[in-house]
PDB file of N, CA and C in Angstrom:
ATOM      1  N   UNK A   1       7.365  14.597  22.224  1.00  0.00           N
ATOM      2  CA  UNK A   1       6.490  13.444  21.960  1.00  0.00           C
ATOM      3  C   UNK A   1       6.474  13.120  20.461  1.00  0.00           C
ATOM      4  N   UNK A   2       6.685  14.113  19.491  1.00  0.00           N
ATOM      5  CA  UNK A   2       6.836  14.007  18.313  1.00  0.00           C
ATOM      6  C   UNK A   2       8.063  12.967  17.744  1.00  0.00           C
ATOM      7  N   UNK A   3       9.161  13.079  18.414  1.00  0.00           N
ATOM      8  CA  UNK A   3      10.511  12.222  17.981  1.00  0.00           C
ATOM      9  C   UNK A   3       9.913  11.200  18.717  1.00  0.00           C
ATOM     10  N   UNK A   4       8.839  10.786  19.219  1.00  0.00           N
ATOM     11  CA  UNK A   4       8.634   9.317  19.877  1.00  0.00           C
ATOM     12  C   UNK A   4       8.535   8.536  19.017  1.00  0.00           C
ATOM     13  N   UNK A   5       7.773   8.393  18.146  1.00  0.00           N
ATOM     14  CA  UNK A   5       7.349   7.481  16.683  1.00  0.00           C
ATOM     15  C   UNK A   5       9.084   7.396  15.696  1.00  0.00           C
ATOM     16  N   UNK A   6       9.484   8.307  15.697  1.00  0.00           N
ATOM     17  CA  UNK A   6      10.599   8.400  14.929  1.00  0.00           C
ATOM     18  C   UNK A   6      11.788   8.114  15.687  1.00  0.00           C
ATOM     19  N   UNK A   7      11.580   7.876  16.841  1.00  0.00           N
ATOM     20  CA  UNK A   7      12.640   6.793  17.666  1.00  0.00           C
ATOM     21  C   UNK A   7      12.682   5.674  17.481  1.00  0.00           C
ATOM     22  N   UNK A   8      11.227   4.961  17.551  1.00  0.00           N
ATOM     23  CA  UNK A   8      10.527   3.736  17.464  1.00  0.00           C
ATOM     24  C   UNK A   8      11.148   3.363  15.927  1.00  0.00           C
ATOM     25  N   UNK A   9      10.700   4.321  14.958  1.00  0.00           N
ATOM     26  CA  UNK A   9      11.423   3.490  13.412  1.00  0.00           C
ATOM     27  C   UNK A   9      12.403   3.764  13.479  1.00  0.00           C
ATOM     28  N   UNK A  10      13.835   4.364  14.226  1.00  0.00           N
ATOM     29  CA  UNK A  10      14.945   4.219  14.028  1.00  0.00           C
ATOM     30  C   UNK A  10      15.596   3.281  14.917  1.00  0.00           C
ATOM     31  N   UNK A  11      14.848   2.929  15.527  1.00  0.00           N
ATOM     32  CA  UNK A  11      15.369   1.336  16.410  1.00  0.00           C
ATOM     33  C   UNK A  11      14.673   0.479  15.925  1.00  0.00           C
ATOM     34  N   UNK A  12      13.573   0.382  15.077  1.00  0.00           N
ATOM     35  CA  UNK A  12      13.162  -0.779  14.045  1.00  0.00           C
ATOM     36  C   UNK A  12      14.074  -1.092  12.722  1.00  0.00           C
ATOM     37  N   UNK A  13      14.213   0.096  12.539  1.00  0.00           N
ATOM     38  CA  UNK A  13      15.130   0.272  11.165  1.00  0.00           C
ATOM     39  C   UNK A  13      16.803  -0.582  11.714  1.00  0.00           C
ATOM     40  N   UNK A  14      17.077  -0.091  13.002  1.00  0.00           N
ATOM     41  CA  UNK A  14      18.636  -0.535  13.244  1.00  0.00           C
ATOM     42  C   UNK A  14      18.670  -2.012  13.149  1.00  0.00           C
ATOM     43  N   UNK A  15      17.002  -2.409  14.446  1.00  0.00           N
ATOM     44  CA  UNK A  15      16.836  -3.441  14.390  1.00  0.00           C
ATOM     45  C   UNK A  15      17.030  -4.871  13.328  1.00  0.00           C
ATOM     46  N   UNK A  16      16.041  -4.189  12.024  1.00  0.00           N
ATOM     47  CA  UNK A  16      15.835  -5.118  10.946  1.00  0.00           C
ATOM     48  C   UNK A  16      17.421  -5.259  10.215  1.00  0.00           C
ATOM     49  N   UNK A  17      17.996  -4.277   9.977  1.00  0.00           N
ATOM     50  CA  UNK A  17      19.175  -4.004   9.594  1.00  0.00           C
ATOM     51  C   UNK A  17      20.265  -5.035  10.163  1.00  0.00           C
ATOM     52  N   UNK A  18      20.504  -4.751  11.606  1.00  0.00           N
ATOM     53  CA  UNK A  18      21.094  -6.452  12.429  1.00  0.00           C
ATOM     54  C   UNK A  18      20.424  -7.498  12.053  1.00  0.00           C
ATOM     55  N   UNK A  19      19.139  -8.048  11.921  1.00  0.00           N
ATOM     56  CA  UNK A  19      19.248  -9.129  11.259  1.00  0.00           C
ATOM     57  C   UNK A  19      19.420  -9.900  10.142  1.00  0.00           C
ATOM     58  N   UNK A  20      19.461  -8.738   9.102  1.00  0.00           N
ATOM     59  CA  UNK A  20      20.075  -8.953   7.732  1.00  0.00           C
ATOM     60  C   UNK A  20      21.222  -9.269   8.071  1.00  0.00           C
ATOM     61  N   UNK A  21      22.419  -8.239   8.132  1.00  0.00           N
ATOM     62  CA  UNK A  21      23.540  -8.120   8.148  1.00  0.00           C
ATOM     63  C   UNK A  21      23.801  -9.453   9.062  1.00  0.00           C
ATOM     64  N   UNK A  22      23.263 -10.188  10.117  1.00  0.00           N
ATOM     65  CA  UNK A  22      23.687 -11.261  10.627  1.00  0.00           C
ATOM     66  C   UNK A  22      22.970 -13.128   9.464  1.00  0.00           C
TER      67      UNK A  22
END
């Protein structure tokens, strides 16, 4: 349950990242 939050910002992080890069 601990890597839950830190899933969440590493698919926010990938997220924001694709829309820069696009």
């Amino acid at each position: 349950m601990a890597e839950s939050w830190t899933t969440s910002l590493w698919s926010n992080s990938i997220f924001f990242a694709a829309m820069l890069q696009r």
